[in-house]
Protein backbone atom coordinates (compact mmCIF):
# COMPACT_ATOMS: atom_id res chain seq x y z
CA UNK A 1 0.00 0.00 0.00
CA UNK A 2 1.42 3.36 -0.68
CA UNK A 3 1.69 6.14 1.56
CA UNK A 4 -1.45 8.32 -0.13
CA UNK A 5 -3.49 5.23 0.34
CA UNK A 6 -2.32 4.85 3.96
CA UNK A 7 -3.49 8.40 4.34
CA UNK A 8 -6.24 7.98 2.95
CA UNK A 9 -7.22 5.03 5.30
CA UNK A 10 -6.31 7.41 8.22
CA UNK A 11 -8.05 10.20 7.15
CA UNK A 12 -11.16 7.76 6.79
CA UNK A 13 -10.73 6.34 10.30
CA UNK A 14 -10.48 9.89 11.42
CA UNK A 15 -13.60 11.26 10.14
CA UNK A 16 -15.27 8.19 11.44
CA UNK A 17 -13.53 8.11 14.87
CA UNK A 18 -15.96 10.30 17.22
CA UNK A 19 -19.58 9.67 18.57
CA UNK A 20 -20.55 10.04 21.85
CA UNK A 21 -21.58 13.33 23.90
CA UNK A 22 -18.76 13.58 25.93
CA UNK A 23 -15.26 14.42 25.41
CA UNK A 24 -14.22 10.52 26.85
CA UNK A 25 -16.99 8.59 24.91
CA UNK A 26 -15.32 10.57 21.87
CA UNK A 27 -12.02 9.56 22.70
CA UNK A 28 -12.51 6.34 23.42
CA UNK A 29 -14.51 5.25 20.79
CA UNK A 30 -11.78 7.24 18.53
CA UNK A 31 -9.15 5.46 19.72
CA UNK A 32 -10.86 1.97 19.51
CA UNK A 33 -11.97 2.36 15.88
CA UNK A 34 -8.37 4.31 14.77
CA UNK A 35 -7.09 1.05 16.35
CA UNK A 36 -8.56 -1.16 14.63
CA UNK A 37 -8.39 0.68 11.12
CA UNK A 38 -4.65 1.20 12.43
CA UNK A 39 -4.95 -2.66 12.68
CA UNK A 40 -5.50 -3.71 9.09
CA UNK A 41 -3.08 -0.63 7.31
CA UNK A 42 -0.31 -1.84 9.70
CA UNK A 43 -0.97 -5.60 8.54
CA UNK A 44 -0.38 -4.64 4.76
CA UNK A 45 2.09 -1.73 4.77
CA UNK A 46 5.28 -1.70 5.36
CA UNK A 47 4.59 -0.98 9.13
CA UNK A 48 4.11 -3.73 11.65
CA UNK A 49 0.35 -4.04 13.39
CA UNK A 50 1.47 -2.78 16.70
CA UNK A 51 2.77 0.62 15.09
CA UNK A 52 -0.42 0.53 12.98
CA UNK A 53 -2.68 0.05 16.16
CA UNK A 54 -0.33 2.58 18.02
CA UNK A 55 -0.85 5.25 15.34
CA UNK A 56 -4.13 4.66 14.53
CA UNK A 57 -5.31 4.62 18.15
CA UNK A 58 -3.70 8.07 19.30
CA UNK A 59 -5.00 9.90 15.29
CA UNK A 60 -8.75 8.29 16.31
CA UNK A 61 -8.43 9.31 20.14
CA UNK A 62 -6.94 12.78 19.40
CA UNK A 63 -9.64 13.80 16.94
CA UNK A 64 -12.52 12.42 19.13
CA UNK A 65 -11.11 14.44 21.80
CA UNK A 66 -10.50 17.63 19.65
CA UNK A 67 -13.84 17.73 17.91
CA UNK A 68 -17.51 17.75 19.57
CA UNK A 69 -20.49 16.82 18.55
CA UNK A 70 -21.26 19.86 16.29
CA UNK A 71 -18.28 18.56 13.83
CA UNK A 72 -18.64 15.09 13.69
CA UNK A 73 -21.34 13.20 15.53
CA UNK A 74 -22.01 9.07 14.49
CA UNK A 75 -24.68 8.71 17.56
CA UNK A 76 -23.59 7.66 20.49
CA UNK A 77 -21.78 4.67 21.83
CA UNK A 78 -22.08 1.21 22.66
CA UNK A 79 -22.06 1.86 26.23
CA UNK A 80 -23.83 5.35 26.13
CA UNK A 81 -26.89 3.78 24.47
CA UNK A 82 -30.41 5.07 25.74
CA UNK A 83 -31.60 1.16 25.21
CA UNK A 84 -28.96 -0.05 28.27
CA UNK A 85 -29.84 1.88 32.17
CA UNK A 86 -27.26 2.85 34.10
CA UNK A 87 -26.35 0.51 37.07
CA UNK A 88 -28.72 0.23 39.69
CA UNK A 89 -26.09 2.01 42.16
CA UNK A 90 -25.26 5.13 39.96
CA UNK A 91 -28.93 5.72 39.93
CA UNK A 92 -30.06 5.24 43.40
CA UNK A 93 -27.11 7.56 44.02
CA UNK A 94 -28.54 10.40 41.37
CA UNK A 95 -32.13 9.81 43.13
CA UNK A 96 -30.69 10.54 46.89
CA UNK A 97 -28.43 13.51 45.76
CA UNK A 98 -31.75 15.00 43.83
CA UNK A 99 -33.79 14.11 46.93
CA UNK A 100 -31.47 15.93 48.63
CA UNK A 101 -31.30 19.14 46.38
CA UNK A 102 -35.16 19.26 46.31
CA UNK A 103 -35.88 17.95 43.21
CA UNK A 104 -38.62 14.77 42.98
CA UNK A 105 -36.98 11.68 41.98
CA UNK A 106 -39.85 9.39 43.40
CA UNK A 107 -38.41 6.78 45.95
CA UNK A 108 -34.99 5.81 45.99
CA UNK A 109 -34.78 2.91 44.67
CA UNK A 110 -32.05 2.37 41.40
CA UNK A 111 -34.93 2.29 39.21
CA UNK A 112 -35.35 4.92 36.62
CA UNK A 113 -38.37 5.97 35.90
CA UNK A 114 -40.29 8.83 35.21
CA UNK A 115 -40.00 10.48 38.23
CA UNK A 116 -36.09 10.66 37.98
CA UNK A 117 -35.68 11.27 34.51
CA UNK A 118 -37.84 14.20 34.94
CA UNK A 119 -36.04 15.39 37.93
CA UNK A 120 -32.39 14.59 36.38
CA UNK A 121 -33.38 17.10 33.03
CA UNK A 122 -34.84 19.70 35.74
CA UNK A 123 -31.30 19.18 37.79
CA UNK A 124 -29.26 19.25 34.27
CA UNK A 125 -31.09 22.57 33.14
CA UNK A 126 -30.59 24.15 35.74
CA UNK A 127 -26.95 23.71 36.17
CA UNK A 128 -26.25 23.93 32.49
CA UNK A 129 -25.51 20.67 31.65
CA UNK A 130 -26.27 18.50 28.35
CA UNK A 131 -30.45 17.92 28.71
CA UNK A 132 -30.23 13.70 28.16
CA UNK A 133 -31.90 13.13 31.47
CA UNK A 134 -29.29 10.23 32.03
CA UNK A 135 -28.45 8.92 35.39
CA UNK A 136 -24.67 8.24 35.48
CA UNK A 137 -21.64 7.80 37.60
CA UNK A 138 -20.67 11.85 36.47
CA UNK A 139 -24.19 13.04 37.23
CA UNK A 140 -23.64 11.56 40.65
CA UNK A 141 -20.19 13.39 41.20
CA UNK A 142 -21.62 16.55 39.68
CA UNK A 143 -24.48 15.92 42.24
CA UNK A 144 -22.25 14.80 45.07
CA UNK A 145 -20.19 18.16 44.25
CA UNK A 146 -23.24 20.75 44.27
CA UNK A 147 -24.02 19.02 47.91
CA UNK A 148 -20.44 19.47 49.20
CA UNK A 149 -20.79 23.02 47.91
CA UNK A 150 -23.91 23.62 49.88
CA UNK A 151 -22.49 22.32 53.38
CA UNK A 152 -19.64 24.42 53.18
């Protein structure tokens, strides 16, 4: 393979390399696909697979990283799907911070219904975060942050 179709390939993996919301789902995903097109031009250039993997994997985390969903957006992840809940623990965590905050979860009980995805968008609104009304681990620490802030 010559080097203008090894760019070529690159520049392909790079357009392709972002989805996800969030700087890390970017990256990661990036750097996962970049690895895996880094994969296949290592295996039939002149390069070995590991230095096509390396390469590949730092170009497709770099530009998921360094673009947002305005310039490039593919949906998002695997593991960012709306179809798959968060873990039971993230969101009875979410639920009790909210509680907490004043904001109407319904019952703590790392179930997410309604209730809580109403009162996660009110919480993300008002703190000027991204609207998806997704309980997560970062909600939590954003949550668990805003509470520290309001003891001290």
């Amino acid at each position: 393979m010559t080097r203008s179709a090894l760019a070529l390939v690159l520049g392909a993996t790079l357009l392709i390399s972002a989805c996800g919301s969030s700087t890390g789902d970017r990256a990661g995903s990036g750097a996962g696909i970049g690895a895996a097109a880094g994969a296949v031009v290592g295996a039939v250039t002149g390069l070995s697979i590991l230095e096509g993997v390396l390469i590949g994997a730092a170009a497709g985390g770099l530009t998921g990283a360094l673009t947002d969903e305005d310039i490039i957006n593919l949906g998002d992840p695997i593991w960012a799907s709306k179809d798959r809940s968060a873990n039971n623990s993230a969101v009875a965590r979410v639920q009790a911070g909210l509680t907490e905050l004043g904001y109407s979860p319904g019952p703590i009980d790392g179930q997410q219904g309604e209730k809580t995805t109403a009162a996660i968008e009110a919480y993300q609104r008002d703190n000027g975060l991204l609207v998806d009304g997704r309980a997560s681990v970062e909600l939590a620490s954003h949550i668990d942050r805003k509470l520290q802030t309001a003891q001290n």
